[in-house]
N, C-alpha and C. Protein backbone atom coordinates (compact mmCIF):
# COMPACT_ATOMS: atom_id res chain seq x y z
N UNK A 1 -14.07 10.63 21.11
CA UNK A 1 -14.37 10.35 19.72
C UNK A 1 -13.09 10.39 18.91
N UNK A 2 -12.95 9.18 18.12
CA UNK A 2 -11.84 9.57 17.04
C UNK A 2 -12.23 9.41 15.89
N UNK A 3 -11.69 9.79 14.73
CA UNK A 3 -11.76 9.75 13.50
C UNK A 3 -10.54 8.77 13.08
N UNK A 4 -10.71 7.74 12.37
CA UNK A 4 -9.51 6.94 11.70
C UNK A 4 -9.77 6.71 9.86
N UNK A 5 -8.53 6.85 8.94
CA UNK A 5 -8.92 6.80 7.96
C UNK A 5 -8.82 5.25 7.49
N UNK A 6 -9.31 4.76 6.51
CA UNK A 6 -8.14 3.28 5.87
C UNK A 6 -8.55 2.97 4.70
N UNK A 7 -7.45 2.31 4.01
CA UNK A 7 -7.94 2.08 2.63
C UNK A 7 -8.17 1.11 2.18
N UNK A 8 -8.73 0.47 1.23
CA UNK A 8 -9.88 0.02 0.28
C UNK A 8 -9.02 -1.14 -0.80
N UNK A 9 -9.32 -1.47 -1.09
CA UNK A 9 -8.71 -2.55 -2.71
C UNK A 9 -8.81 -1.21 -3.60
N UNK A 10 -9.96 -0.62 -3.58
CA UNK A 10 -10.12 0.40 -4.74
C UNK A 10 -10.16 2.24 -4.47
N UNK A 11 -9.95 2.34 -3.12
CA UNK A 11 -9.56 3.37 -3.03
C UNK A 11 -10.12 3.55 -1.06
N UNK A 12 -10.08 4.62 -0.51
CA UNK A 12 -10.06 5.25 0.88
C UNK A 12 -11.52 4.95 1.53
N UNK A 13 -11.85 4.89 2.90
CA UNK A 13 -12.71 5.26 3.65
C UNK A 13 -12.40 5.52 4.85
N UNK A 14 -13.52 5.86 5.94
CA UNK A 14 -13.24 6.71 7.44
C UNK A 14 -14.14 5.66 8.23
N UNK A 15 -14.01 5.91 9.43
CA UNK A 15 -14.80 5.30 10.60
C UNK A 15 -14.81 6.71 11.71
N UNK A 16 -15.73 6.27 12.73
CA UNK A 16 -16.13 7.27 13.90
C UNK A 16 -16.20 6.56 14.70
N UNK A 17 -15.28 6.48 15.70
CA UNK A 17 -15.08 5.50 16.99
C UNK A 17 -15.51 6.42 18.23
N UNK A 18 -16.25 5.63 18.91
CA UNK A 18 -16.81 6.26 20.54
C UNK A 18 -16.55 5.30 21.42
N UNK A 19 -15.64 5.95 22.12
CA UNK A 19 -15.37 4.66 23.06
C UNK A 19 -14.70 3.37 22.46
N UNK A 20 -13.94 3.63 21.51
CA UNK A 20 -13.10 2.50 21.23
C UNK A 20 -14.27 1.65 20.46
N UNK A 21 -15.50 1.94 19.92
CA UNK A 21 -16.07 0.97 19.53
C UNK A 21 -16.53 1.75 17.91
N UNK A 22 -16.61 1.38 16.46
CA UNK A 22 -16.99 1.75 15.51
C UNK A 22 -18.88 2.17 15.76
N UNK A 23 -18.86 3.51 15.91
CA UNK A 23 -19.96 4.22 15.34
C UNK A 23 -20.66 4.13 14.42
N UNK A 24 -19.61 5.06 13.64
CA UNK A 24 -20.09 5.02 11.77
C UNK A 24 -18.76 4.62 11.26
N UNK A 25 -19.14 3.80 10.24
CA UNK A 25 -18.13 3.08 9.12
C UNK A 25 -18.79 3.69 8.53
N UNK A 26 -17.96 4.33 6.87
CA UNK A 26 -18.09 4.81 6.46
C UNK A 26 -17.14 4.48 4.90
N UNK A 27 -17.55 3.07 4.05
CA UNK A 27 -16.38 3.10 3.16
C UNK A 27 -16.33 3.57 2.25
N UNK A 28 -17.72 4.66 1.29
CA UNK A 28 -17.95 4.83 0.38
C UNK A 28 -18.24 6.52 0.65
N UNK A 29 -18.20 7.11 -0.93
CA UNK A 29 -18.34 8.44 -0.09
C UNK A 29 -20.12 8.67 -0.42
N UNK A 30 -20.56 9.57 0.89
CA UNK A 30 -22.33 9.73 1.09
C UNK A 30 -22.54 10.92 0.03
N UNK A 31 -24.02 10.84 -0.01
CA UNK A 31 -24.86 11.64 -0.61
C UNK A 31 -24.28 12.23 -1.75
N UNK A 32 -23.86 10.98 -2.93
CA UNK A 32 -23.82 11.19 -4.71
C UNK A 32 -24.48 10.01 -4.95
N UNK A 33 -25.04 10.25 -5.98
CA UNK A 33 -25.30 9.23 -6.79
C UNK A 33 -25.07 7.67 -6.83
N UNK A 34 -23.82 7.91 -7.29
CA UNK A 34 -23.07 6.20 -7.48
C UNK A 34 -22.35 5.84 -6.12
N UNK A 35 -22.25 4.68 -5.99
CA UNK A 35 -21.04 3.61 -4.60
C UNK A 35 -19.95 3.81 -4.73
N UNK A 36 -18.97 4.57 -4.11
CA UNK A 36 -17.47 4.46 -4.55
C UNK A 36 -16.89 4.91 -3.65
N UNK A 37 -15.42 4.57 -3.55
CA UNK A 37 -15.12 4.80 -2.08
C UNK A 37 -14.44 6.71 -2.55
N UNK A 38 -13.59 6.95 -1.65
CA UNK A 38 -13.24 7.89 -1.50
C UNK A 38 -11.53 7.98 -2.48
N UNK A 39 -11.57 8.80 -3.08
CA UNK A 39 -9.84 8.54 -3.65
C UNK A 39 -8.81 8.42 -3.66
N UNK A 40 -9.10 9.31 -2.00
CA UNK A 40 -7.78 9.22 -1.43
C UNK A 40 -7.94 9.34 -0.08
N UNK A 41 -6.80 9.41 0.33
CA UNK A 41 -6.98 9.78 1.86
C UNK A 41 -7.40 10.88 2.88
N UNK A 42 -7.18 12.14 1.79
CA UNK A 42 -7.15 13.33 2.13
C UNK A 42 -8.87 13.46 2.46
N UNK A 43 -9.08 12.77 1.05
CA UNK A 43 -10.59 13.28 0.81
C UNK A 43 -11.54 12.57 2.02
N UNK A 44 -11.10 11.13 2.26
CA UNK A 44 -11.66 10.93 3.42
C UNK A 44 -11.37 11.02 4.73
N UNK A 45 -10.56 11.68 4.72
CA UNK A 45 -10.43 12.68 6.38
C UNK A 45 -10.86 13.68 6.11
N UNK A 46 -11.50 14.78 5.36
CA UNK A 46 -11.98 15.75 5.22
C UNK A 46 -13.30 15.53 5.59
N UNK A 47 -14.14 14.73 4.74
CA UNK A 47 -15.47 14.27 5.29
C UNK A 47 -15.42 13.69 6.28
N UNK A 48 -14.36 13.29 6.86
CA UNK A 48 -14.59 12.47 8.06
C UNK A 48 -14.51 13.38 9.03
N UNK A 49 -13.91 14.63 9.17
CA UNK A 49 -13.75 15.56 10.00
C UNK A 49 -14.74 16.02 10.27
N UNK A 50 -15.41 16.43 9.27
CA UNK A 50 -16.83 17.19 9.33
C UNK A 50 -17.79 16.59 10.09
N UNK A 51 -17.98 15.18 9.81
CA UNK A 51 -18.89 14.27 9.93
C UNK A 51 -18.54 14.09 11.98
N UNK A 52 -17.27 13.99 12.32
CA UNK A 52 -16.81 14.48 13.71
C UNK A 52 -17.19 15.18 14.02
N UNK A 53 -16.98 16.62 13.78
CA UNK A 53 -17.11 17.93 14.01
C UNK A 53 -18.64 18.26 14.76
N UNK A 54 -19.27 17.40 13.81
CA UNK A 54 -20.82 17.75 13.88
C UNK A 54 -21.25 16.72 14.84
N UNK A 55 -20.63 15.93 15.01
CA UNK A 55 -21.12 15.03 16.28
C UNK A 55 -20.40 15.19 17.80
N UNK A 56 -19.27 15.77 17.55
CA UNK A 56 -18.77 16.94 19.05
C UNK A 56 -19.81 17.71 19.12
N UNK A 57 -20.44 18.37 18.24
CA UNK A 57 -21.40 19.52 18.23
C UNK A 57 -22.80 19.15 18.77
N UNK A 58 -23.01 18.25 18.92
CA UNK A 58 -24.29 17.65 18.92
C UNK A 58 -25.75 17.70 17.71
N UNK A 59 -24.61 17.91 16.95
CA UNK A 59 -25.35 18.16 15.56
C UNK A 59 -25.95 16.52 14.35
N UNK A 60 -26.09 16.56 13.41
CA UNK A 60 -26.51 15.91 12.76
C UNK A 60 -25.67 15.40 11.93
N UNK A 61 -25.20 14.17 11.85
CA UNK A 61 -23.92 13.68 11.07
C UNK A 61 -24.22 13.84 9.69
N UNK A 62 -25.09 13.94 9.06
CA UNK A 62 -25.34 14.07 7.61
C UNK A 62 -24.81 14.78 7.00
N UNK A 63 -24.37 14.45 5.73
CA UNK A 63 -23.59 15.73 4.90
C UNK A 63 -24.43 15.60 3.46
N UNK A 64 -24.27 16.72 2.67
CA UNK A 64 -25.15 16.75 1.54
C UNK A 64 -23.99 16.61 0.42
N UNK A 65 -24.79 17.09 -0.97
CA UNK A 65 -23.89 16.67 -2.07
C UNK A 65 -23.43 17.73 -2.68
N UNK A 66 -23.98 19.22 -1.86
CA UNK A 66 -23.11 20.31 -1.73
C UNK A 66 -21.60 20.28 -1.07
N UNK A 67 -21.94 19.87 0.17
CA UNK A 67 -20.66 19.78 1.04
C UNK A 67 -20.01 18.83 0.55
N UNK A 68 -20.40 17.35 -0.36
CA UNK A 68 -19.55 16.62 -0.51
C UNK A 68 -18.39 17.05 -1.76
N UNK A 69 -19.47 18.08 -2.63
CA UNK A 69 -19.06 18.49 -3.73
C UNK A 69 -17.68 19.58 -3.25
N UNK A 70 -18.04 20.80 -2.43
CA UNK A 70 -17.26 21.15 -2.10
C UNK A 70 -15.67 20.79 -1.20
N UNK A 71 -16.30 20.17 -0.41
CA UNK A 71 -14.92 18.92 -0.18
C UNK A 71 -14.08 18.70 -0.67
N UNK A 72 -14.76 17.49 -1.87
CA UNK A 72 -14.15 17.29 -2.38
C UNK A 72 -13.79 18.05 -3.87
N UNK A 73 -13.96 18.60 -3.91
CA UNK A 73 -14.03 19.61 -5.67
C UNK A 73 -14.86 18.05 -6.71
N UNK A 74 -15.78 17.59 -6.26
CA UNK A 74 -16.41 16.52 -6.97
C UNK A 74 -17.20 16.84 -7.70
């Protein structure tokens, strides 16, 4: 599994590659409100880590708008 970041016309997003093949794309950031990508880079390797983390784990890729909040200080 890798995590790769890239950016946007208007700002950052992540992908989740398995096997060399895109998983989850990911250009906007999840669970707020409005469509928008991520601001920077940092911010989307942070969620993108997590969003990894939890799928090494065999866990549930979902993140809430707690964790996104905390993340990102959003």
């Amino acid at each position: 599994m890798e995590l790769q970041t890239f950016q946007l016309k208007d700002g950052w997003g992540y992908q989740i590659l398995i096997d060399k093949k895109v998983f989850i794309y990911q250009p906007t950031i999840p669970a707020i409100d409005s469509v928008k990508p991520f601001p920077d880079e940092v911010s989307a390797g942070k969620v993108g880590m997590l969003v990894l983390k939890r799928l090494q784990s065999k866990q549930s890729p979902g993140v809430t708008p707690d964790e996104i909040s905390h993340l990102l200080a959003y």
